[in-house]
PDB file of N, CA and C in Angstrom:
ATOM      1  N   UNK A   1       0.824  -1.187   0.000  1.00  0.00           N
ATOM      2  CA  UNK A   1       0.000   0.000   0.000  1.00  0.00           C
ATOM      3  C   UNK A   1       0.872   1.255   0.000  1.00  0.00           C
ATOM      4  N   UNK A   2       2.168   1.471   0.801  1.00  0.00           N
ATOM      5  CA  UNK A   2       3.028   2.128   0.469  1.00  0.00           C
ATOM      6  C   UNK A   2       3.634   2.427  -0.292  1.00  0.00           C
ATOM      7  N   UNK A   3       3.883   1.929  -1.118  1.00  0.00           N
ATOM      8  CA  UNK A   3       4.646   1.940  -2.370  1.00  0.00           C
ATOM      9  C   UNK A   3       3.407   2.571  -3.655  1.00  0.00           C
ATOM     10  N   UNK A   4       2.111   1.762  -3.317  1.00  0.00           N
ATOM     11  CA  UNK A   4       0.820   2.348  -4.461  1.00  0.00           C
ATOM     12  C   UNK A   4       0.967   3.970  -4.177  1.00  0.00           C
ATOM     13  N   UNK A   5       1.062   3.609  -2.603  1.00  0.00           N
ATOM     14  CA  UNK A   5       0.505   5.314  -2.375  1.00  0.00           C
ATOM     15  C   UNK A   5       1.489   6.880  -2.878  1.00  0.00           C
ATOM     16  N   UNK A   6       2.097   5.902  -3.550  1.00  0.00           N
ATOM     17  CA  UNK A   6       4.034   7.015  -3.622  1.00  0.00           C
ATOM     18  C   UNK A   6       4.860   7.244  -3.048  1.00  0.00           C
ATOM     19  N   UNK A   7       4.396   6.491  -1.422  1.00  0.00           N
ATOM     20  CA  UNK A   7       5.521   6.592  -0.114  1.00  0.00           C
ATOM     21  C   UNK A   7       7.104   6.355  -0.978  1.00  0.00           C
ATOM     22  N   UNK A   8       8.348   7.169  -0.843  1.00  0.00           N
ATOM     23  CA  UNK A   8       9.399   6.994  -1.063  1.00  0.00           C
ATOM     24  C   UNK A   8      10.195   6.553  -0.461  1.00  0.00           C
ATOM     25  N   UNK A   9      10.138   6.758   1.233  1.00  0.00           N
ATOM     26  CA  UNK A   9      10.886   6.376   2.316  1.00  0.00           C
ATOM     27  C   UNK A   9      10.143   5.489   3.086  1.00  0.00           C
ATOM     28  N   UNK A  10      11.071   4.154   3.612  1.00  0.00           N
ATOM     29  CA  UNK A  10      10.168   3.470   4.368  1.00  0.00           C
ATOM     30  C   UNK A  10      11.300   3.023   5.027  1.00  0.00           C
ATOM     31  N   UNK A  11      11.176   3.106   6.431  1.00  0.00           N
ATOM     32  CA  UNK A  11      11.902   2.908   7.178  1.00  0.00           C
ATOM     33  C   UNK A  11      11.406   1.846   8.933  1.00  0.00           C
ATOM     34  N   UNK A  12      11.842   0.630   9.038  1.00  0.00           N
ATOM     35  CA  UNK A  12      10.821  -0.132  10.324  1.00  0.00           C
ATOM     36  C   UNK A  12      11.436  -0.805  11.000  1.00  0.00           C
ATOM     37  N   UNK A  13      10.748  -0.496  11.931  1.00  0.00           N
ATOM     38  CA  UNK A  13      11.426  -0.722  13.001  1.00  0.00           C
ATOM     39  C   UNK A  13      11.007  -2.656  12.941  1.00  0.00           C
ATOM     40  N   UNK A  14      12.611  -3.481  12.876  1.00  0.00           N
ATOM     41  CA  UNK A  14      12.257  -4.975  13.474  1.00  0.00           C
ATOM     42  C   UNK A  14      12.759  -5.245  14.200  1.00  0.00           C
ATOM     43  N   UNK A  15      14.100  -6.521  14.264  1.00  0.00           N
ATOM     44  CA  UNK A  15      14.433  -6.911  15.900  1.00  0.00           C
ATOM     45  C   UNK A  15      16.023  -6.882  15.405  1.00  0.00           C
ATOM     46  N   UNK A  16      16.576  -6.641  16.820  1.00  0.00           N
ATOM     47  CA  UNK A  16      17.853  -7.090  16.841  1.00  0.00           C
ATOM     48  C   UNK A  16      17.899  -8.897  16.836  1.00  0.00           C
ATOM     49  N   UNK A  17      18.762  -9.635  15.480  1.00  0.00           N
ATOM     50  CA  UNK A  17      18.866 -10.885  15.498  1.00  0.00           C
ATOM     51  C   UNK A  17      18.245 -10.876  14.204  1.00  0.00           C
ATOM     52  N   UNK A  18      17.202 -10.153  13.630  1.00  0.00           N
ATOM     53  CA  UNK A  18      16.509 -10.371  12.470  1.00  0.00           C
ATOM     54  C   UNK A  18      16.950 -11.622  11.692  1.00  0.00           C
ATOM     55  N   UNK A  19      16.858 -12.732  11.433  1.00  0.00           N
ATOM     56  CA  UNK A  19      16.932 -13.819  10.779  1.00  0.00           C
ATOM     57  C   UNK A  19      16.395 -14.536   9.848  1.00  0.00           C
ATOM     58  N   UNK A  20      16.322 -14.769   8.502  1.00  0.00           N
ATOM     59  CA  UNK A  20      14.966 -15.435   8.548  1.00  0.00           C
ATOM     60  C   UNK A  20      15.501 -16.780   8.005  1.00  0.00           C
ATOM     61  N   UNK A  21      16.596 -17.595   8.733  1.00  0.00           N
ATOM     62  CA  UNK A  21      17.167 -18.739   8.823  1.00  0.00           C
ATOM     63  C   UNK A  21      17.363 -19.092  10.973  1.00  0.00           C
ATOM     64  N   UNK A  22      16.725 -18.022  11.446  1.00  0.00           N
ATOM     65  CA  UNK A  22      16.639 -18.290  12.177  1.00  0.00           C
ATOM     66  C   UNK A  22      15.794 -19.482  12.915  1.00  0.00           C
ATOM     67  N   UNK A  23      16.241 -20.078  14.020  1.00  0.00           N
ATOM     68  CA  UNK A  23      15.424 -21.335  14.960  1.00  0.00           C
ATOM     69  C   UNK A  23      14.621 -20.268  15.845  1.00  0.00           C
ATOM     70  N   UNK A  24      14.459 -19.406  16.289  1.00  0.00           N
ATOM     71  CA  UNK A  24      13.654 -18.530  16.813  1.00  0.00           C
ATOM     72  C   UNK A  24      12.250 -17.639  16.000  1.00  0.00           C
ATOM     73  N   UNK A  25      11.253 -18.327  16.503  1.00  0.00           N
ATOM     74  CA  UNK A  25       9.892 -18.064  15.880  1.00  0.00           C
ATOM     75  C   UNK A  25       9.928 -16.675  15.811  1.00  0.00           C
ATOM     76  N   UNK A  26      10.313 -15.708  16.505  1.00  0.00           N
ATOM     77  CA  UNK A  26      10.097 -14.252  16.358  1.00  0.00           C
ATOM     78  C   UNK A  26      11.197 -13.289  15.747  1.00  0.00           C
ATOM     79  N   UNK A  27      12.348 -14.284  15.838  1.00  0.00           N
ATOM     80  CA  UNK A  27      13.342 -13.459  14.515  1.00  0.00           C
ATOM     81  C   UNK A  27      13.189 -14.123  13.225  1.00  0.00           C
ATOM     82  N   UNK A  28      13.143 -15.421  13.080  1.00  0.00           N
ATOM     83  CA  UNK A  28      12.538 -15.445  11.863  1.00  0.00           C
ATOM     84  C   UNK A  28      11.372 -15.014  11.604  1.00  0.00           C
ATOM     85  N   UNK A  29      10.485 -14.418  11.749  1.00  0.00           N
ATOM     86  CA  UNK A  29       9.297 -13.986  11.462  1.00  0.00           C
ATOM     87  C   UNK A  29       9.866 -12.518  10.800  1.00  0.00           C
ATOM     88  N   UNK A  30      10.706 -11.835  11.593  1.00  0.00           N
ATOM     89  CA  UNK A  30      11.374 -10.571  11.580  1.00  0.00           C
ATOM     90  C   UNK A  30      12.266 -10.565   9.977  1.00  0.00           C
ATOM     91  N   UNK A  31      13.529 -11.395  10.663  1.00  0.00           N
ATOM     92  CA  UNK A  31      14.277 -11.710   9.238  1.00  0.00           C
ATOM     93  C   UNK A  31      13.283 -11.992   7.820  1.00  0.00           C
ATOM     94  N   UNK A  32      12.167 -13.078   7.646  1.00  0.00           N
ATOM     95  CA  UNK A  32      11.335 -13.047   6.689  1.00  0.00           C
ATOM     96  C   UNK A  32      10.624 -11.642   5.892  1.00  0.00           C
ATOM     97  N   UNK A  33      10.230 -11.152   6.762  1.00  0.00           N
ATOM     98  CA  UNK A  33       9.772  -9.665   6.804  1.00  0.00           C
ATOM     99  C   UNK A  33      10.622  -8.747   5.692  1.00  0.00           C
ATOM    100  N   UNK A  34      11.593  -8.275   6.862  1.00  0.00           N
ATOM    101  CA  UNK A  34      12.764  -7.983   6.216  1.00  0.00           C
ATOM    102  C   UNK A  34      13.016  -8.314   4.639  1.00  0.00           C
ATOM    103  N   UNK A  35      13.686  -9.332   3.780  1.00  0.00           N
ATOM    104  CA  UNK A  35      13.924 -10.356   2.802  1.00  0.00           C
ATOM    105  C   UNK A  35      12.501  -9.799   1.982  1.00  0.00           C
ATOM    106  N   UNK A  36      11.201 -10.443   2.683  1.00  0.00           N
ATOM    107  CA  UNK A  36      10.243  -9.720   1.348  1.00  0.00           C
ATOM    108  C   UNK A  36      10.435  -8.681   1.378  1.00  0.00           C
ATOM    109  N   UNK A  37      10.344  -7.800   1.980  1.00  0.00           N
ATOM    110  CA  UNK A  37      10.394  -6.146   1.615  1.00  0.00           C
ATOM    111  C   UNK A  37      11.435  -5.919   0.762  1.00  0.00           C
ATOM    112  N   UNK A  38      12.391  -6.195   0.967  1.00  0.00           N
ATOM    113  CA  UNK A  38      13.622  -5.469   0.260  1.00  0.00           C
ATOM    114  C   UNK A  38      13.852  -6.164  -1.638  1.00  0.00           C
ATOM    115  N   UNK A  39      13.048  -7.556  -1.060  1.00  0.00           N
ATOM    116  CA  UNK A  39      13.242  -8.165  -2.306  1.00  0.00           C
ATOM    117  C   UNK A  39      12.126  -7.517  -3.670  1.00  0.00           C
ATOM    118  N   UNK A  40      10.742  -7.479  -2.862  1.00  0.00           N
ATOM    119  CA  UNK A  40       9.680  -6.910  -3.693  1.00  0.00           C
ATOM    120  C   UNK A  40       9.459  -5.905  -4.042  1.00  0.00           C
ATOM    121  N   UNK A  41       9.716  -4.800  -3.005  1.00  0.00           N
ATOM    122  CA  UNK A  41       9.534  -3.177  -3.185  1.00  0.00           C
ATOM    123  C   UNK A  41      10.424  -2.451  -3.308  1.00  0.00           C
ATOM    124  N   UNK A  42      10.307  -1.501  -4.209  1.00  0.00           N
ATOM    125  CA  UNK A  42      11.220  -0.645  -4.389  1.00  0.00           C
ATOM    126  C   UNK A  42      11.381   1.167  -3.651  1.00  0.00           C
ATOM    127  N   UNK A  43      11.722   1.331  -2.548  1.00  0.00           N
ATOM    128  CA  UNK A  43      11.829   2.772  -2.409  1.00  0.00           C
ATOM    129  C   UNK A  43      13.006   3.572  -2.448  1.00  0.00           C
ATOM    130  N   UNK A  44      12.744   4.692  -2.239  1.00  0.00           N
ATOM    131  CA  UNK A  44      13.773   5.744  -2.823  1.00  0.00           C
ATOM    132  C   UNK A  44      15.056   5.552  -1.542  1.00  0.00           C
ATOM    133  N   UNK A  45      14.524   5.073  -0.359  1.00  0.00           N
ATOM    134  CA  UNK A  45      15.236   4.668   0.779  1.00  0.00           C
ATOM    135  C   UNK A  45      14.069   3.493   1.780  1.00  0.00           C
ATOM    136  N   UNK A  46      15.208   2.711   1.982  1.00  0.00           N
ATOM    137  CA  UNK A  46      14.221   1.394   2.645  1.00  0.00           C
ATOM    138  C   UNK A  46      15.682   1.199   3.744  1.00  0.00           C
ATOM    139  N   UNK A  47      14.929   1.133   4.783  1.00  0.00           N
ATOM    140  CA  UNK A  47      15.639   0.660   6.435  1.00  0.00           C
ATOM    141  C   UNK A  47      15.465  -0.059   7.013  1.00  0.00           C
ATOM    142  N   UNK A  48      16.066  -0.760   7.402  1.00  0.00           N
ATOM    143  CA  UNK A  48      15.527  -1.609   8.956  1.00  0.00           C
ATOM    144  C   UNK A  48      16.381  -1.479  10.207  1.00  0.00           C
ATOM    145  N   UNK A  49      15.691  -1.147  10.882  1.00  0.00           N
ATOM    146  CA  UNK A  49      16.042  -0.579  12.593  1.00  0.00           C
ATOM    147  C   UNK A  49      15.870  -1.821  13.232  1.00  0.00           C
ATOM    148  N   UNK A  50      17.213  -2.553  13.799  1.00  0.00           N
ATOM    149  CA  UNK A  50      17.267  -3.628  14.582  1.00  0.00           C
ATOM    150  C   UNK A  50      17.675  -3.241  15.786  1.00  0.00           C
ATOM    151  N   UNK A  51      16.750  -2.476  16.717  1.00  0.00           N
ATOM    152  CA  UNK A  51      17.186  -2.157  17.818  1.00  0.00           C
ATOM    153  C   UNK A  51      17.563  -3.613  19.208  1.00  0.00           C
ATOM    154  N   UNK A  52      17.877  -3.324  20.320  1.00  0.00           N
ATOM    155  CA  UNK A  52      17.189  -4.129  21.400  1.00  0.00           C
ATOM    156  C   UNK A  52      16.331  -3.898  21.957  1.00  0.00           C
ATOM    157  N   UNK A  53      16.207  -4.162  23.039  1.00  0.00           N
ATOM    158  CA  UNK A  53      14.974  -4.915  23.585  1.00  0.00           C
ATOM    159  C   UNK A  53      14.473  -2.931  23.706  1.00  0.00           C
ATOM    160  N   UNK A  54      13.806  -2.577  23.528  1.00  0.00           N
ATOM    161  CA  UNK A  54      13.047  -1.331  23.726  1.00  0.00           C
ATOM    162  C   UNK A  54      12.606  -0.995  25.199  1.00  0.00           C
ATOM    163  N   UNK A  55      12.809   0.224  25.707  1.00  0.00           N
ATOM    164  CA  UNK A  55      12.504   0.581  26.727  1.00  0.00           C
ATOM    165  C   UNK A  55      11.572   1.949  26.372  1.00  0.00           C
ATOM    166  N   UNK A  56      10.602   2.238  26.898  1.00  0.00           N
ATOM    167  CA  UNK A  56       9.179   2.606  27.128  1.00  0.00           C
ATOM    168  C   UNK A  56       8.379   2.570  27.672  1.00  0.00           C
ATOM    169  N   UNK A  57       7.401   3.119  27.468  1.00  0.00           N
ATOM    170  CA  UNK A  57       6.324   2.972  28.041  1.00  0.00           C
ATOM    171  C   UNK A  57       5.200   2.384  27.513  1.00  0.00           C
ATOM    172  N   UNK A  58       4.216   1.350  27.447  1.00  0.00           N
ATOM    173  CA  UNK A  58       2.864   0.318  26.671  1.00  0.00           C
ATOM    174  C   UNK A  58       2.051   0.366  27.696  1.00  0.00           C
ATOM    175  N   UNK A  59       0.921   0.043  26.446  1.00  0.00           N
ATOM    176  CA  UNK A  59      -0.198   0.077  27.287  1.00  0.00           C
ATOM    177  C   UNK A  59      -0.769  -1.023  27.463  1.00  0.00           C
ATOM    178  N   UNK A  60      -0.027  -2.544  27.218  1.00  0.00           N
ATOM    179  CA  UNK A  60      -0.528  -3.668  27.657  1.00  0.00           C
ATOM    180  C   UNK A  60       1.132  -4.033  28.575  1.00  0.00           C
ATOM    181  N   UNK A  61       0.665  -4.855  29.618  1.00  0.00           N
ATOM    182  CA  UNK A  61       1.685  -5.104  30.590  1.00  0.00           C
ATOM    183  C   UNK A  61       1.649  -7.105  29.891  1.00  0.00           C
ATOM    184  N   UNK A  62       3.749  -6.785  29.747  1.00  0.00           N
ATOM    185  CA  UNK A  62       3.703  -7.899  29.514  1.00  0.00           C
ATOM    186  C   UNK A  62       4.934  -8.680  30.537  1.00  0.00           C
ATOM    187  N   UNK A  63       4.651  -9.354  31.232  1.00  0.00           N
ATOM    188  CA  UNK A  63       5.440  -9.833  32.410  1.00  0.00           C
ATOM    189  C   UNK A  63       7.045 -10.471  32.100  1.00  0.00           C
ATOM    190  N   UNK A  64       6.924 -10.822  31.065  1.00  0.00           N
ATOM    191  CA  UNK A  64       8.329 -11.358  30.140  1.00  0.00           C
ATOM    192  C   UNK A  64       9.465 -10.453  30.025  1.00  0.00           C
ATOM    193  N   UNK A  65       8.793  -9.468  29.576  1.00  0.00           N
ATOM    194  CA  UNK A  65       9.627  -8.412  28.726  1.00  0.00           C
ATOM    195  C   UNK A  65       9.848  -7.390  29.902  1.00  0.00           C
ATOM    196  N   UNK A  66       9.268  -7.131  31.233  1.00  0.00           N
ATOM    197  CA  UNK A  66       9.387  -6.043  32.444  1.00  0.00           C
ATOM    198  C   UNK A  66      10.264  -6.966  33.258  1.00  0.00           C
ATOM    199  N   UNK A  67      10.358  -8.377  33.543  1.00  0.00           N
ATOM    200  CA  UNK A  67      11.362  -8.866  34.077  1.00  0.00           C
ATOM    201  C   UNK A  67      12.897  -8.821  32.774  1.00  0.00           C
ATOM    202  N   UNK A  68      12.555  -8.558  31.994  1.00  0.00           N
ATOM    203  CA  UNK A  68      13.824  -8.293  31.094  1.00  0.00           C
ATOM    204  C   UNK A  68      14.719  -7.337  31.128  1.00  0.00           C
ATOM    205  N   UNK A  69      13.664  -6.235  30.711  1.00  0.00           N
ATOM    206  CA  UNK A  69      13.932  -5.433  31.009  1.00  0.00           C
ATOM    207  C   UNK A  69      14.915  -4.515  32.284  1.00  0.00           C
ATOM    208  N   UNK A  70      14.248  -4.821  33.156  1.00  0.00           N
ATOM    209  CA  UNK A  70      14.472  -4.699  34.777  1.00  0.00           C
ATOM    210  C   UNK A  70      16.454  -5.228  34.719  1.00  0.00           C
ATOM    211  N   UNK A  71      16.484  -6.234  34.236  1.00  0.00           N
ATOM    212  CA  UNK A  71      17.735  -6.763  34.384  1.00  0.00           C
ATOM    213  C   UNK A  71      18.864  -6.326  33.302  1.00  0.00           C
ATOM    214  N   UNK A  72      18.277  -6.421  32.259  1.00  0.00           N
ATOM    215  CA  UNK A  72      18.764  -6.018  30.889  1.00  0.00           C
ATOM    216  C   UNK A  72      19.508  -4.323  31.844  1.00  0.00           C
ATOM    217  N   UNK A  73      18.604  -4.009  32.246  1.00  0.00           N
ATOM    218  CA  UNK A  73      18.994  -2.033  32.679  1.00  0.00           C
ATOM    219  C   UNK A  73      20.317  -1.978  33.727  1.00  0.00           C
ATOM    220  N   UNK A  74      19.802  -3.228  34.675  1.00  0.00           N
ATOM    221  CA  UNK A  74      20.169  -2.928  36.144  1.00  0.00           C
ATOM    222  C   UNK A  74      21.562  -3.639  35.731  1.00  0.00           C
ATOM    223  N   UNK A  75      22.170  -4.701  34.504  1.00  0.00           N
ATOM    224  CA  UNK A  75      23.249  -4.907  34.168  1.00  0.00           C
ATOM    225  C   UNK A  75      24.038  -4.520  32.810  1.00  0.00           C
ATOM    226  N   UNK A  76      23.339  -3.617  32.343  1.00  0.00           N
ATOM    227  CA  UNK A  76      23.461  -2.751  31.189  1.00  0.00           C
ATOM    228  C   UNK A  76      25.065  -1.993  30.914  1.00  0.00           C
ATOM    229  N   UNK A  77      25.739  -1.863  32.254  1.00  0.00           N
ATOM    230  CA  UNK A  77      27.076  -0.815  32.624  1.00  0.00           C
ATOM    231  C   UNK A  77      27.877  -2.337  31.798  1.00  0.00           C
ATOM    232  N   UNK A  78      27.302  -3.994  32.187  1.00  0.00           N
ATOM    233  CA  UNK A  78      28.401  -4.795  31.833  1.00  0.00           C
ATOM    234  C   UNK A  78      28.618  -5.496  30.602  1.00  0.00           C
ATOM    235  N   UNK A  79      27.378  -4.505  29.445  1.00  0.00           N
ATOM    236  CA  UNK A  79      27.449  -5.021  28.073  1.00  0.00           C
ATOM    237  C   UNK A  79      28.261  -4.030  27.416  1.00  0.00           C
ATOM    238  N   UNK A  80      29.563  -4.667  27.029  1.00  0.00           N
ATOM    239  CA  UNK A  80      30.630  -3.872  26.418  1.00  0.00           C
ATOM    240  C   UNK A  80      31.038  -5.350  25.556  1.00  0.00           C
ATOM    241  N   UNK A  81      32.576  -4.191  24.682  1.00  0.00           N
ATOM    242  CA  UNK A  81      32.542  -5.236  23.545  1.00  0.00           C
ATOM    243  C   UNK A  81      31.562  -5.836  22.351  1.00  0.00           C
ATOM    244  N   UNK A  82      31.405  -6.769  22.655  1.00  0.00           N
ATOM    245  CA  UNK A  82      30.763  -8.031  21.463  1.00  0.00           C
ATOM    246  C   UNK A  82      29.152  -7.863  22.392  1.00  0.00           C
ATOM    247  N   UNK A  83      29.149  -7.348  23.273  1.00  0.00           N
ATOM    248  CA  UNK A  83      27.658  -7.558  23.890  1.00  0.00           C
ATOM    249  C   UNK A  83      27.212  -6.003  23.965  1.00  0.00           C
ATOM    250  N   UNK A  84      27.354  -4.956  23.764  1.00  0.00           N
ATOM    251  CA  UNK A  84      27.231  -4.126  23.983  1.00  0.00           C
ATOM    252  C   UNK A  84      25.853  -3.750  22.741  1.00  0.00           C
ATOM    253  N   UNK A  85      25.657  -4.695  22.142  1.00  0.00           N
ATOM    254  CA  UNK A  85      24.607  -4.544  21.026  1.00  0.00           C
ATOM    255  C   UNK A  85      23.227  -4.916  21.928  1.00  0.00           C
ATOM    256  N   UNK A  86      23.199  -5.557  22.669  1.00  0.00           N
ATOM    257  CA  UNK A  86      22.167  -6.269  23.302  1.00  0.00           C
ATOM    258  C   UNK A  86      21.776  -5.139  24.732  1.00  0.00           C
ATOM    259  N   UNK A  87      22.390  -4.213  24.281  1.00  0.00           N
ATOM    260  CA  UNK A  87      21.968  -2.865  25.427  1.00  0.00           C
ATOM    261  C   UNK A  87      20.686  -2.373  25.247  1.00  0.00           C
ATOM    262  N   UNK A  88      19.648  -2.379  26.318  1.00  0.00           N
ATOM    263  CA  UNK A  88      18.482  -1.932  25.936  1.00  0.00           C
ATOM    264  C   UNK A  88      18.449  -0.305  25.677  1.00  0.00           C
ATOM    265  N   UNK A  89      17.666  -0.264  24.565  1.00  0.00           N
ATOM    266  CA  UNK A  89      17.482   1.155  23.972  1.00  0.00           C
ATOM    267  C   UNK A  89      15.826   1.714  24.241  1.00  0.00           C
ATOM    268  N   UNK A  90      16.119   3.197  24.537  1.00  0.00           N
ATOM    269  CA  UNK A  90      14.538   4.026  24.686  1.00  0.00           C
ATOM    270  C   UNK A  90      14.288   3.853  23.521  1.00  0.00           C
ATOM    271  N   UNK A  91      12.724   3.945  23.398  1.00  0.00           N
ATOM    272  CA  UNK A  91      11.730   4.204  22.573  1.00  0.00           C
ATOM    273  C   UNK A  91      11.743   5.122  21.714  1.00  0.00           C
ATOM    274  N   UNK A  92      12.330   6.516  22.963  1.00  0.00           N
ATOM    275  CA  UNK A  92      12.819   7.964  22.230  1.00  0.00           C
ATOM    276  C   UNK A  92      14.124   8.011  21.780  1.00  0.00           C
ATOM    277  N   UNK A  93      14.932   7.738  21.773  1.00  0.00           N
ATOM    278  CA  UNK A  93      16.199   7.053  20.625  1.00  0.00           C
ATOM    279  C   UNK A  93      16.192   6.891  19.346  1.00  0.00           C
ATOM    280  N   UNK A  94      15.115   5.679  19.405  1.00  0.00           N
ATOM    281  CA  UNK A  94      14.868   4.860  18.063  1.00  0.00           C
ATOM    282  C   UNK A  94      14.266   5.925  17.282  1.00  0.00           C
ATOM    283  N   UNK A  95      13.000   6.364  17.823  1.00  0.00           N
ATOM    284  CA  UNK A  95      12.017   7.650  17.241  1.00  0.00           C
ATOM    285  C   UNK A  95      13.484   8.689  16.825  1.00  0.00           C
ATOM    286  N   UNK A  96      14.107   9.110  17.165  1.00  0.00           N
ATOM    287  CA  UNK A  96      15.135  10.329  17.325  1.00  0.00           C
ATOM    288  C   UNK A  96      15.828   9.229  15.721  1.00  0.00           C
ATOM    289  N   UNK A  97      16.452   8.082  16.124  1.00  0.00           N
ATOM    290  CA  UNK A  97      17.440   7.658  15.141  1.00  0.00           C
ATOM    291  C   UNK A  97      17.181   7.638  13.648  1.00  0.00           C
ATOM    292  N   UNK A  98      14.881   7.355  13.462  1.00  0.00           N
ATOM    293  CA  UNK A  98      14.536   7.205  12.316  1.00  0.00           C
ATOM    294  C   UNK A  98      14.256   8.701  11.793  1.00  0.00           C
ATOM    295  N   UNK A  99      14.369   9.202  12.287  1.00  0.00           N
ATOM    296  CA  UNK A  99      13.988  10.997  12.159  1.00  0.00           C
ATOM    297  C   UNK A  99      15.474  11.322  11.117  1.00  0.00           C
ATOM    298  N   UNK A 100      16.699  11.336  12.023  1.00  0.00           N
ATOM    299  CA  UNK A 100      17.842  10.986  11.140  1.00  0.00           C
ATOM    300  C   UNK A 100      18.829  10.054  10.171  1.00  0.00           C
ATOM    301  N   UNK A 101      18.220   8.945   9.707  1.00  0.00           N
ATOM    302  CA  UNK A 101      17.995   8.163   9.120  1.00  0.00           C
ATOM    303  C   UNK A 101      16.939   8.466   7.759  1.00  0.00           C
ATOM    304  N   UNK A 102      16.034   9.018   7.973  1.00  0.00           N
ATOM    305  CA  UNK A 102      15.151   9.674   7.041  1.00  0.00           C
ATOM    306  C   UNK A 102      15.732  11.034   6.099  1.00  0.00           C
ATOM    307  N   UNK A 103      16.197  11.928   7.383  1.00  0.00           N
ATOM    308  CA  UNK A 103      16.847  13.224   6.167  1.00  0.00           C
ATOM    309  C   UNK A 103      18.397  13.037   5.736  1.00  0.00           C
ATOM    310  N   UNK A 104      19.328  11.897   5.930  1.00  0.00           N
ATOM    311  CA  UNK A 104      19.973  11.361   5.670  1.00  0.00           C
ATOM    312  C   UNK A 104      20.100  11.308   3.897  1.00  0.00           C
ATOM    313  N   UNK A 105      21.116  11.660   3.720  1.00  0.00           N
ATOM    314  CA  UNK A 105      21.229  10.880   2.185  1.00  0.00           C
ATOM    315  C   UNK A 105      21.570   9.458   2.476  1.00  0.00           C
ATOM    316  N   UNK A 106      22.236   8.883   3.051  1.00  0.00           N
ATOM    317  CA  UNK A 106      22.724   7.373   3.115  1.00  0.00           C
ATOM    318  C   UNK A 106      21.943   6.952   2.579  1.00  0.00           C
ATOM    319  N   UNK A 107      21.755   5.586   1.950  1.00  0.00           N
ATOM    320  CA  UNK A 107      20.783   4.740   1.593  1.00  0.00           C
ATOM    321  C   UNK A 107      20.958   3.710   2.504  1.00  0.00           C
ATOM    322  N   UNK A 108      22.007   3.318   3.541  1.00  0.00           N
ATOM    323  CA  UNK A 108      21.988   2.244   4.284  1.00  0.00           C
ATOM    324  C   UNK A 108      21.059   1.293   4.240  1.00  0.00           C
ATOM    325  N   UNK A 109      20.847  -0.287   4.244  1.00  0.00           N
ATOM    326  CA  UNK A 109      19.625  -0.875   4.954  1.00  0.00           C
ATOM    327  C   UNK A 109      19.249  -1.060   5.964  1.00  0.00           C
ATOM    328  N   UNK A 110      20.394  -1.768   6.743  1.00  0.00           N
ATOM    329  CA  UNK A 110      19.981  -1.736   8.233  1.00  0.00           C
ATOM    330  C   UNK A 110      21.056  -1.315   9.177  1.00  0.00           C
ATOM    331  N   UNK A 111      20.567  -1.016  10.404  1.00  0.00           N
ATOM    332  CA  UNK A 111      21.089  -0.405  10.945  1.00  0.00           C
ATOM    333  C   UNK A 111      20.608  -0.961  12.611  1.00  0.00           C
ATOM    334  N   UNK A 112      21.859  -1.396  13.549  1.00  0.00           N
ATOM    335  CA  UNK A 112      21.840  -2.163  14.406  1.00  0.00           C
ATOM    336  C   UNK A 112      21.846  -0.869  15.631  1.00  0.00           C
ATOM    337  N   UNK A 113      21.277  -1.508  16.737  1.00  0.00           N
ATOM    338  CA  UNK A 113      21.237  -1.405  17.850  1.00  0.00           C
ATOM    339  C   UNK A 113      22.339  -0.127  18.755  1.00  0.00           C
ATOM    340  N   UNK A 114      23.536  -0.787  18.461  1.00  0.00           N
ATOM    341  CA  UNK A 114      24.808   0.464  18.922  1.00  0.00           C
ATOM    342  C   UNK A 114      24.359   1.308  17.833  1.00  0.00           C
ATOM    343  N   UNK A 115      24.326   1.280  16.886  1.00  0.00           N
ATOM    344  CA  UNK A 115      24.292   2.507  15.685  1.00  0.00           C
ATOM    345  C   UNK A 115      22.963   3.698  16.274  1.00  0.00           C
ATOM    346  N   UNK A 116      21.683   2.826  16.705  1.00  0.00           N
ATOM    347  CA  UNK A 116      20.703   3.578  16.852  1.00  0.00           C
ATOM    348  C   UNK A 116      20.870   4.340  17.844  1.00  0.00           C
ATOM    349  N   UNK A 117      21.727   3.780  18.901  1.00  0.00           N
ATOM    350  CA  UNK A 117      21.742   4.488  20.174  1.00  0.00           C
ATOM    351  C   UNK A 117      22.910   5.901  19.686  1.00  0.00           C
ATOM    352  N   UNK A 118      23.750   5.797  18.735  1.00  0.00           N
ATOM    353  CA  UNK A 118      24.450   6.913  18.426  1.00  0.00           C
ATOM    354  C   UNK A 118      23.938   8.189  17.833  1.00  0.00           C
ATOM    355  N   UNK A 119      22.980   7.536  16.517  1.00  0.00           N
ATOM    356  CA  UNK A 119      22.174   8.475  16.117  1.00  0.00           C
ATOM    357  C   UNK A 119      20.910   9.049  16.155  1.00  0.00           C
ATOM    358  N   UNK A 120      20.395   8.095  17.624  1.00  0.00           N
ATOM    359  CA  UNK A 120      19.204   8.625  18.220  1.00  0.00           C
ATOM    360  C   UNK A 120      19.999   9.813  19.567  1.00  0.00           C
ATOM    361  N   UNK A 121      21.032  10.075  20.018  1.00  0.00           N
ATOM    362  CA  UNK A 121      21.304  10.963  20.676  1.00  0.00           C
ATOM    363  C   UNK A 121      21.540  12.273  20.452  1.00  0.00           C
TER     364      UNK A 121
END
């Protein structure tokens, strides 16, 4: 529908891990995603934002993801290196990162987690 409508930029947010050879039902679902889009449609700029685990605020409480969270934060100082991708990122980041990502000339496709947290600041 985007593409009918003349949308030029499309830019979405999926997961850090995106796979779609993945053994994980929700990154392959992600990675699949991903793969059709890029394969079928054509825009003037196409992204994918593989953040982590998102920090925010929702309006359905999900008990999984607030015990994740919670820990993900409270040990967050000890993801450095090779783990430092798996750092949970705000909501307002990501929003901030696709804002610049959009008036961007880059054409990049995707764009991981440390990256978002750089250019969402």
């Amino acid at each position: 529908m985007a593409e009918k409508a003349g949308i030029k930029k499309l830019i979405i947010v999926s997961s850090l891990g995106a796979d779609p050879n993945s053994n994980t039902f929700y990154l392959k679902t992600k990675g699949e995603m991903e793969k059709d889009i890029a394969v079928n449609y054509s825009f003037q700029k196409l992204a994918f934002l593989r953040p982590s685990l998102l920090l925010g605020t929702r309006h359905e409480f999900r008990l999984g993801e607030r015990i994740a969270q919670f820990f993900l934060v409270l040990f967050s100082f000890l993801m450095i290196g090779r783990f430092a991708k798996y750092k949970p990122i705000s909501d307002y980041k990501v929003a901030k990162a696709m804002i610049s990502i959009s008036n961007s000339l880059n054409n990049q496709k995707f764009y991981e987690s440390e990256e978002l947290m750089y250019l969402g600041s």
